[in-house]
Protein backbone atom coordinates (compact mmCIF):
# COMPACT_ATOMS: atom_id res chain seq x y z
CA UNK A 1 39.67 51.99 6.46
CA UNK A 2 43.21 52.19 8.17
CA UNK A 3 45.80 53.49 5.80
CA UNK A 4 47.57 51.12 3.76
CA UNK A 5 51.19 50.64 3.02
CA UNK A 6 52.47 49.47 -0.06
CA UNK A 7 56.69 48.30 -1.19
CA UNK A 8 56.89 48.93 -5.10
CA UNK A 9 59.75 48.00 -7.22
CA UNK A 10 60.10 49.38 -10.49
CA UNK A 11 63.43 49.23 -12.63
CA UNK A 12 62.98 50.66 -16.24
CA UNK A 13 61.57 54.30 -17.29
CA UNK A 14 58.48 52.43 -18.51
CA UNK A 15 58.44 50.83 -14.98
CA UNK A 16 58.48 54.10 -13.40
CA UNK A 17 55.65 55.30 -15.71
CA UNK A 18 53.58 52.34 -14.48
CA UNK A 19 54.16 52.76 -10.71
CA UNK A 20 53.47 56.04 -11.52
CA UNK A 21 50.00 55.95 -12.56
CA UNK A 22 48.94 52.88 -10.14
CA UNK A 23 50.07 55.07 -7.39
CA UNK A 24 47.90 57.85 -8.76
CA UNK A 25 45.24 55.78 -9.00
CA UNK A 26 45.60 54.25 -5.78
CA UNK A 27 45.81 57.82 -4.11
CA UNK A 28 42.28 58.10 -6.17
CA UNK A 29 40.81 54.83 -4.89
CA UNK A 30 42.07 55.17 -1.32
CA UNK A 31 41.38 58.96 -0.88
CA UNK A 32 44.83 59.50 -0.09
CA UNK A 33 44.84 56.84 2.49
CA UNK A 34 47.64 54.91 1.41
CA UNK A 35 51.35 55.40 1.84
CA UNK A 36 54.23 54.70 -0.80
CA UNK A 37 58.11 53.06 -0.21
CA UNK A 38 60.55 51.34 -2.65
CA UNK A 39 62.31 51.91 -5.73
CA UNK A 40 61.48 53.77 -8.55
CA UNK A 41 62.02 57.15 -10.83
CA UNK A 42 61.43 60.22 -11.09
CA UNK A 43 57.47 59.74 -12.20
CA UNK A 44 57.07 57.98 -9.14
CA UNK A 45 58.64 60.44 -7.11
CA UNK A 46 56.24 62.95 -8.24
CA UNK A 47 53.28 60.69 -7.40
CA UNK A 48 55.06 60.47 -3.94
CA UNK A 49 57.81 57.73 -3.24
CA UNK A 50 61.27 58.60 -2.20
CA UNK A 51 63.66 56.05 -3.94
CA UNK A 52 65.61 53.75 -1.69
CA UNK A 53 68.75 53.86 -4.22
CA UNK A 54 68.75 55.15 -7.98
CA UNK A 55 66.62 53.53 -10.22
CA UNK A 56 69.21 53.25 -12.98
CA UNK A 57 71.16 50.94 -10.94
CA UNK A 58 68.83 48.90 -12.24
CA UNK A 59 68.82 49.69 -15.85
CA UNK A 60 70.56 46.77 -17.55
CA UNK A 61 70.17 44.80 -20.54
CA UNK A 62 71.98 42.45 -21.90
CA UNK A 63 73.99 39.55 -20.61
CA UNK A 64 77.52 41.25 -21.44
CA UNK A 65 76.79 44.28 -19.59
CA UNK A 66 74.86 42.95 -17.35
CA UNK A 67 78.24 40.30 -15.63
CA UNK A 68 80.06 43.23 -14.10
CA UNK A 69 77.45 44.57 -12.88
CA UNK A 70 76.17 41.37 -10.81
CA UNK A 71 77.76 42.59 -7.78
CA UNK A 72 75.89 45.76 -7.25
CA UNK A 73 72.57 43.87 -8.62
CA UNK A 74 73.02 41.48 -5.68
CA UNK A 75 73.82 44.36 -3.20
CA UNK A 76 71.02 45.67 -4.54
CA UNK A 77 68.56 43.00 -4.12
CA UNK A 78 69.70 42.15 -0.63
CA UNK A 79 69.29 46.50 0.54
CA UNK A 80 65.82 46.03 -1.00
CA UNK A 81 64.62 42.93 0.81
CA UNK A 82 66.04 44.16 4.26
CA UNK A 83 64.14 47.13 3.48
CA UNK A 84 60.88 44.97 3.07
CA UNK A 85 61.44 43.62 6.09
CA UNK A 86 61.94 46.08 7.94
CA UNK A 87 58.94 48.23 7.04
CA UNK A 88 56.52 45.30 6.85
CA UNK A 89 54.37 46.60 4.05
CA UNK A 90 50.61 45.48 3.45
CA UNK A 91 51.91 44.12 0.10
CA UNK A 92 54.86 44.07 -2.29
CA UNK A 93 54.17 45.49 -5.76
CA UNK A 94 56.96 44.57 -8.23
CA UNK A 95 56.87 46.45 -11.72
CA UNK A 96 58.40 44.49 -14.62
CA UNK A 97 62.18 43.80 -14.49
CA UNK A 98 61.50 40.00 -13.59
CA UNK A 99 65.53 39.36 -13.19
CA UNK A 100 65.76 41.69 -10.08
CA UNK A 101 61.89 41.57 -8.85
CA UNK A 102 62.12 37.71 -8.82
CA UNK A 103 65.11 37.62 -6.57
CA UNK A 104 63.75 40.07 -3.87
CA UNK A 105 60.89 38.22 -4.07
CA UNK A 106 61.58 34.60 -3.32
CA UNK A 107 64.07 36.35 -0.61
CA UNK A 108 60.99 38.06 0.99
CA UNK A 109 58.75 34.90 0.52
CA UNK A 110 60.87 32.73 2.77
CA UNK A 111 61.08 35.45 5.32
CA UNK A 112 57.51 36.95 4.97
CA UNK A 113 55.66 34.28 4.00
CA UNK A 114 52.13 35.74 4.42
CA UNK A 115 52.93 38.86 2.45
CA UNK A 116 50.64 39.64 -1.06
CA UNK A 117 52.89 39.59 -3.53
CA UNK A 118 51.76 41.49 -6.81
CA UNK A 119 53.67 41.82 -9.74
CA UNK A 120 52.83 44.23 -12.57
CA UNK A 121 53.48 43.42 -16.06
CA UNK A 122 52.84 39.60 -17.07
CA UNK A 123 55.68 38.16 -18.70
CA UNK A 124 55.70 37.52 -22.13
CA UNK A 125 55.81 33.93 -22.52
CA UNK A 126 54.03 33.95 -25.17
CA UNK A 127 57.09 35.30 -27.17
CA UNK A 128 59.58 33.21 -25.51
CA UNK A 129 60.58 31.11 -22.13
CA UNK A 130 57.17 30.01 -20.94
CA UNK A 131 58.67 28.35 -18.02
CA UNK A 132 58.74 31.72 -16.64
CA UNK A 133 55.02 31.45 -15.83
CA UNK A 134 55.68 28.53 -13.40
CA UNK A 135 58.65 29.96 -12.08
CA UNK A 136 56.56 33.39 -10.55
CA UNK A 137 53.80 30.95 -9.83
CA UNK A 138 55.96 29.60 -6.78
CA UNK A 139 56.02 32.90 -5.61
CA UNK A 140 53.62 35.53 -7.08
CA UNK A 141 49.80 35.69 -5.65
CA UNK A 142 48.28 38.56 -8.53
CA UNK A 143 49.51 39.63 -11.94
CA UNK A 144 48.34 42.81 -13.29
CA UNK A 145 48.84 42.56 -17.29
CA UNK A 146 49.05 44.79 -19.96
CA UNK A 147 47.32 42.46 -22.80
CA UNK A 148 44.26 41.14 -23.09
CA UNK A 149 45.33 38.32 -24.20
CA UNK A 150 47.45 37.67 -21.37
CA UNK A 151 45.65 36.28 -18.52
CA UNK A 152 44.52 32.87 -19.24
CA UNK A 153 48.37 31.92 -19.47
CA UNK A 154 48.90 33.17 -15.94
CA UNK A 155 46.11 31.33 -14.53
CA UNK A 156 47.34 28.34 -15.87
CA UNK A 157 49.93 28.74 -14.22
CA UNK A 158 48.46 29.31 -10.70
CA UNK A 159 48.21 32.64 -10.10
CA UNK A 160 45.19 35.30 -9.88
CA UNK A 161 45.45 37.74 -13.24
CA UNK A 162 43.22 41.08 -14.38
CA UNK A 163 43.99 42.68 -17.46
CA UNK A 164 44.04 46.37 -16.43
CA UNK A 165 44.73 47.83 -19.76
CA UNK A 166 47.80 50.63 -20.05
CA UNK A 167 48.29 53.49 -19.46
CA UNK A 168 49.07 54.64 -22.86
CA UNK A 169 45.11 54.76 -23.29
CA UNK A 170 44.56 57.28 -20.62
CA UNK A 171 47.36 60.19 -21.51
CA UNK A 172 46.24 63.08 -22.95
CA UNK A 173 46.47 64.20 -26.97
CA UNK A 174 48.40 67.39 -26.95
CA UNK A 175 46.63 70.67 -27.80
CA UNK A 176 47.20 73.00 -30.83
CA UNK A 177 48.55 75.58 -28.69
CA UNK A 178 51.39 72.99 -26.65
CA UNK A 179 52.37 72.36 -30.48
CA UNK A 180 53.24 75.61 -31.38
CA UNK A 181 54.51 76.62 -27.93
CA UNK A 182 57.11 73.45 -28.83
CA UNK A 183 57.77 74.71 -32.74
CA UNK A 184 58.65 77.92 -31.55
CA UNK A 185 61.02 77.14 -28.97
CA UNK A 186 62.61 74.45 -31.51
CA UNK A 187 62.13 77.23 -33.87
CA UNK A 188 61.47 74.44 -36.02
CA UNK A 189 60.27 75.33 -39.82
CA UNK A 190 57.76 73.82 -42.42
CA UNK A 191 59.21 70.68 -43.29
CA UNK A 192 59.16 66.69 -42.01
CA UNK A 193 60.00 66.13 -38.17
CA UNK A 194 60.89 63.07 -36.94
CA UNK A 195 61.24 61.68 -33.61
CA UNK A 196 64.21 59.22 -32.84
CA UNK A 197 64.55 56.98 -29.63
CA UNK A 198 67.87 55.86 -29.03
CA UNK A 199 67.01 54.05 -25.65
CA UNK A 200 67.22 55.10 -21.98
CA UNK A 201 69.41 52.44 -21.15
CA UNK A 202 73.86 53.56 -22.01
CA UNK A 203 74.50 50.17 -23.43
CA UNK A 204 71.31 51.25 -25.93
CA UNK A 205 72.53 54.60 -26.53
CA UNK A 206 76.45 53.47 -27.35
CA UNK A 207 75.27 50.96 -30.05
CA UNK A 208 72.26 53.12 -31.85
CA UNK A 209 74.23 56.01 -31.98
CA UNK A 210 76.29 55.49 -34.58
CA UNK A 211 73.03 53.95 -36.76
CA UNK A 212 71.33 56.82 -35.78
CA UNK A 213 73.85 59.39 -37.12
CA UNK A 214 74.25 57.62 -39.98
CA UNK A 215 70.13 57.26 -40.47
CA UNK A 216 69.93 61.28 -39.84
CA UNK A 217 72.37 61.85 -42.54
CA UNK A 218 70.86 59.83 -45.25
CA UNK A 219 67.61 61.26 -44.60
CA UNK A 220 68.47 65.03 -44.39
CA UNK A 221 70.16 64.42 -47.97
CA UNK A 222 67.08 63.76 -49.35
CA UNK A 223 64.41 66.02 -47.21
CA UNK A 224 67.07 68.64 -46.69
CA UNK A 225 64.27 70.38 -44.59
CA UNK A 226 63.97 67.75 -42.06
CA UNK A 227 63.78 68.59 -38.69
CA UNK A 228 65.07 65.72 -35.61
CA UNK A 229 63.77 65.47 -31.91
CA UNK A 230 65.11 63.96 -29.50
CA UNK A 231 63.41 63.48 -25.84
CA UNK A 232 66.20 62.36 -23.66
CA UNK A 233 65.77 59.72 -20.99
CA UNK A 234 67.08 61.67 -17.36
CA UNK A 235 68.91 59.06 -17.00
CA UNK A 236 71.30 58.98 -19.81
CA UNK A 237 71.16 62.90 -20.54
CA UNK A 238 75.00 63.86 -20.32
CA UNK A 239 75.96 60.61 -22.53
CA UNK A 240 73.04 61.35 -25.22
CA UNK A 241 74.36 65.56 -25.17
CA UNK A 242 77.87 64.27 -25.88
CA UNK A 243 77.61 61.91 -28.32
CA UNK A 244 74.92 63.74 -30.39
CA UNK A 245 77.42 67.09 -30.28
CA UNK A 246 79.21 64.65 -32.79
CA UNK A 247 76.60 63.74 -34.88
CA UNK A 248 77.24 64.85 -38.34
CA UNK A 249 73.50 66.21 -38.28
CA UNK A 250 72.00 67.45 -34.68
CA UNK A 251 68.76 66.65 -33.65
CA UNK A 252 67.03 68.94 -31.60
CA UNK A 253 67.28 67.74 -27.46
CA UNK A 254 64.44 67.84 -25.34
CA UNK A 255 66.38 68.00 -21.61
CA UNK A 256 64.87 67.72 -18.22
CA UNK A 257 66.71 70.35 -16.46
CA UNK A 258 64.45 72.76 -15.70
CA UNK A 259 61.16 70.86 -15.79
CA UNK A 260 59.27 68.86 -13.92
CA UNK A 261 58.44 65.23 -14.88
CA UNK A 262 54.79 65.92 -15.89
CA UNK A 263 56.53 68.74 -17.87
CA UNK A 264 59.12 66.13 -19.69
CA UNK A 265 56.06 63.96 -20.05
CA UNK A 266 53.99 66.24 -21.75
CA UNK A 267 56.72 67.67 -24.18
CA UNK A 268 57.58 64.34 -25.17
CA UNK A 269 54.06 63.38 -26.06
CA UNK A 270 54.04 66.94 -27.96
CA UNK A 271 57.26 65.90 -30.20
CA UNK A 272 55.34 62.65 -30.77
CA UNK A 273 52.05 64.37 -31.99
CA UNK A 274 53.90 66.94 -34.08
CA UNK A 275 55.99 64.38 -35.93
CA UNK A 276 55.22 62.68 -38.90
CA UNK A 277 57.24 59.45 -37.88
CA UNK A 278 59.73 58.03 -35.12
CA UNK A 279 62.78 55.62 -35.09
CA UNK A 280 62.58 53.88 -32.12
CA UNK A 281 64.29 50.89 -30.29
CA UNK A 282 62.47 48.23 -29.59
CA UNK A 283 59.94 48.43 -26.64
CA UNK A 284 57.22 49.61 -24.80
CA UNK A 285 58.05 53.22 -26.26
CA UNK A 286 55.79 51.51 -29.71
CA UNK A 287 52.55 52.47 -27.39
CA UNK A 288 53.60 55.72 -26.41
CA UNK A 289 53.77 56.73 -29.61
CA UNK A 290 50.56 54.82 -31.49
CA UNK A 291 48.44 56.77 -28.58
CA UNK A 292 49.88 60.31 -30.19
CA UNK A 293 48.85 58.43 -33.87
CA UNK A 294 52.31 58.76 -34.23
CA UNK A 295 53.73 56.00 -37.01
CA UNK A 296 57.21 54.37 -36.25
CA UNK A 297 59.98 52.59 -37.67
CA UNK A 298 61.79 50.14 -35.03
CA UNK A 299 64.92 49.18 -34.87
CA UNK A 300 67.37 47.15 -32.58
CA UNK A 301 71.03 46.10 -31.91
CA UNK A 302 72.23 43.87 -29.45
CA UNK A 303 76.05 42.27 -28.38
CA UNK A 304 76.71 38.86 -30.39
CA UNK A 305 76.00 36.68 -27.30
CA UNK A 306 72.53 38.37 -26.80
CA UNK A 307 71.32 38.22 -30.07
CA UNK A 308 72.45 34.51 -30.32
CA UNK A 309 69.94 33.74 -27.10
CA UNK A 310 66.88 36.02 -28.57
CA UNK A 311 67.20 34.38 -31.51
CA UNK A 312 67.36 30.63 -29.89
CA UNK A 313 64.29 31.23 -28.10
CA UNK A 314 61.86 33.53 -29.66
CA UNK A 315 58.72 32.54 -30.55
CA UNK A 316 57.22 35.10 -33.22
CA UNK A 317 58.66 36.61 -35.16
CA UNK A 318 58.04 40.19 -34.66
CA UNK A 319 59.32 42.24 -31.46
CA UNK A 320 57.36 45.21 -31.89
CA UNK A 321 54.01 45.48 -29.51
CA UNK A 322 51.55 47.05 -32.39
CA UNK A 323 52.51 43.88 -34.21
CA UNK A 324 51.79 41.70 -31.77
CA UNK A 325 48.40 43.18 -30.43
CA UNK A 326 47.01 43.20 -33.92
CA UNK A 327 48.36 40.25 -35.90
CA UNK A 328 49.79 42.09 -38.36
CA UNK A 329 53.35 43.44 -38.95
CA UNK A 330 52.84 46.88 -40.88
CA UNK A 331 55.50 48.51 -38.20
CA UNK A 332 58.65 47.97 -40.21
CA UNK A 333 61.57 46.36 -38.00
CA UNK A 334 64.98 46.01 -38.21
CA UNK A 335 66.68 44.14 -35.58
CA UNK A 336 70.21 42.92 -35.03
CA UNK A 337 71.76 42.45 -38.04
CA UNK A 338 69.22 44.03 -40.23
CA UNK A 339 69.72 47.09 -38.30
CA UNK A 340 71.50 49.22 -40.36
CA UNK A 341 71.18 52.88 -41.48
CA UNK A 342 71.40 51.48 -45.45
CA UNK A 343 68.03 49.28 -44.31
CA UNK A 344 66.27 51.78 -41.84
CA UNK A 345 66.32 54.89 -44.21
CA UNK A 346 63.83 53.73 -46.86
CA UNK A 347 61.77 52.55 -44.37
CA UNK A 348 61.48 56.01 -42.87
CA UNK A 349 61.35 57.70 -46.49
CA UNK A 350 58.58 55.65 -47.83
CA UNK A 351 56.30 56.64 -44.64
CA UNK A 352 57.71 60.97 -45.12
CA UNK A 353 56.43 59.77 -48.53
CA UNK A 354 52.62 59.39 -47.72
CA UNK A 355 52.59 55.47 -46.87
CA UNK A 356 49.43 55.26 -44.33
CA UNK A 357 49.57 51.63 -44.05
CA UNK A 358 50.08 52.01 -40.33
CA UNK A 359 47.20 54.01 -39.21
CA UNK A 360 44.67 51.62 -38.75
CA UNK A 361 47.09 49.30 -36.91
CA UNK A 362 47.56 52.12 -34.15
CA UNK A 363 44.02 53.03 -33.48
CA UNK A 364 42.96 49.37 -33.11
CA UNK A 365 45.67 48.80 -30.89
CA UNK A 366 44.29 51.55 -28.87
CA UNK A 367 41.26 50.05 -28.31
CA UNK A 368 42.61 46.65 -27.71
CA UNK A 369 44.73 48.14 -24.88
CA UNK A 370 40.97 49.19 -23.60
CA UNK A 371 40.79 52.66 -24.51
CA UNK A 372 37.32 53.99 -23.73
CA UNK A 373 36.67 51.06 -21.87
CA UNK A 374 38.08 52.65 -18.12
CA UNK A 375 41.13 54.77 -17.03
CA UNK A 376 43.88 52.84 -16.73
CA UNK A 377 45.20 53.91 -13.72
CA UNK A 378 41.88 53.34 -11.54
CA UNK A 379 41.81 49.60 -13.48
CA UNK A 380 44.75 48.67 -12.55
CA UNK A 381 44.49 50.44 -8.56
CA UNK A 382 41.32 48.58 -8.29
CA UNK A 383 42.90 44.96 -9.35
CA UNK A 384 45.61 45.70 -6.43
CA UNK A 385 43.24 46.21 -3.85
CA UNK A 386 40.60 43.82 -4.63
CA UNK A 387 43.34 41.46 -4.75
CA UNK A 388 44.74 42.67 -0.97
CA UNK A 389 41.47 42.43 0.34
């Protein structure tokens, strides 16, 4: 077998913890015979890609913050197809982000048009915009998705689709002796601990903030033993260590200076394990945390124009993933307007309270995501190269 060279192109911290693992896996499946380029984070630089620009270029959401940034996304996606080009990979691998992915790839498709094109994540039309099946049909040969629900919809639509599972099933549970090596250097005492999840993203972090002072507050008037972590996102460190020096109560920061990303990996999935519930924003972050058994409340801001669109074109009613995978909506969320710290607090209370309504919900989803089944990271290497081949 003659080595193989792959392009991938991932945009988000959870897009960087995909390409992550499928490159792991594909070093597995390969032996080593395969050879990384693209764009990605620091998880997929420690699995062996050097990043053709900064991933957080990348990192926007929203359609207000996202205008003055259109002229760097399109510089972007124009360094990143002359890239392809250039380096005439075996495939192109594109991780999530559909707004940037799908412009490099119909770029690359008119110039390469032989190229396997593989895109990681399958959008969720089932929530909203199902045109956007069609749309990556005219371009997209394989879809690797994340829910087992998920592939009929992209064969309907023309293209090839495994469920691979995620991840999430495949990290490992923290061990009695990483949670006390984390309580002592939090020097954290005997009561609650809670985990909160601003975002990795700066327009997330300026618009939680606030809520999330204001949450921290309430609750440390009632459980005035409370302790707060906070795993920051590399990416937004310096903003998230100078807005929480304001906070009226400080959460304890887990940095990355100093560690390595398996290290920041494994601390965070230590905070998760040790608390007894997170606030998180809306996302992929919900599976993180059910694999540590870790119950969550979500919650979710967005600009005016935003939340107008979401709320035009949804279709369910629930935006958190543990929801979604089993039919039921014990996570409690409070999105948009509803997201306020007079709303999230007794949310958060009634679970410090001994409310185990959510416990069955996580393990189930678990096993839905196909945990026990394989590891996640050979499934999904496997899916890749059977589809190459």
């Amino acid at each position: 077998m003659s080595d193989l060279n792959l392009f991938l192109i991932a945009g988000e911290m959870s897009g960087d913890r995909l390409g992550s693992a499928l490159m792991d896996g594909l070093h597995q499946e390969t032996n080593g015979m395969v050879h990384f380029s693209g764009v990605g984070g620091p998880m997929m630089a420690s699995s062996g890609m050097d990043s053709l620009f900064e991933m957080s270029d990348l990192s926007v959401m929203g359609l207000f913050e996202i205008l003055p940034k259109i002229p760097m996304l399109l510089s972007r996606v124009n360094q990143t197809v002359n890239s392809i080009l250039l380096k005439k990979p075996d495939a192109l691998v594109t991780i999530d982000s559909p707004d940037f992915c799908l412009r490099v790839i119909k770029k690359v498709r008119e110039k390469m048009p032989d190229i396997k094109i593989i895109h990681y994540v399958a959008p969720s039309v089932w929530a909203w915009r199902p045109e956007r099946a069609e749309k990556m049909a005219q371009h997209v040969d394989h879809v690797l998705a994340l829910l087992p629900f998920e592939p009929p919809y992209m064969e309907a639509a023309g293209m090839t689709c495994d469920f691979v599972g995620h991840p999430v099933i495949s990290e490992p549970k923290p061990s009695n002796l990483d949670k006390q090596i984390l309580r002592d250097e939090l020097q954290l005492g005997n009561g609650p601990i809670i985990t909160i999840l601003p975002g990795s993203r700066v327009g997330e972090i300026k618009r939680m903030g606030p809520i999330f002072d204001s949450v921290l507050k309430q609750i440390k008037n009632v459980h005035p033993d409370v302790e707060f972590i906070l795993p920051v996102a590399a990416s937004v460190e310096q903003l998230v260590k100078d807005d929480t020096a304001c906070w009226k109560v400080k959460p304890n920061l887990l940095l990355n200076k100093g560690f390595t990303s398996d290290q920041v990996e494994s601390r965070k999935r230590t905070a998760y394990a040790l608390s007894d519930v997170a606030l998180a924003t809306s996302g992929t972050v919900a599976l993180e945390l059910a694999s540590q058994n870790c119950p969550m409340v979500i919650a979710y801001r967005a600009n005016w124009a935003t939340t107008r669109l979401v709320k035009k074109m949804a279709k369910i009613d629930t935006a958190n993933l543990i929801n979604i995978v089993t039919g039921t909506r014990v996570v409690p969320e409070h999105l948009f307007e509803n997201c306020t710290a007079e709303k999230i607090t007794p949310s958060i209370l009634k679970i410090l309270e001994g409310d185990t309504t959510q416990n069955k919900a996580l393990s189930q989803t678990m096993k839905k995501l196909g945990q026990g089944q394989k590891d996640a990271n050979l499934w999904a290497a496997q899916s890749v190269l059977r589809s190459i081949a």
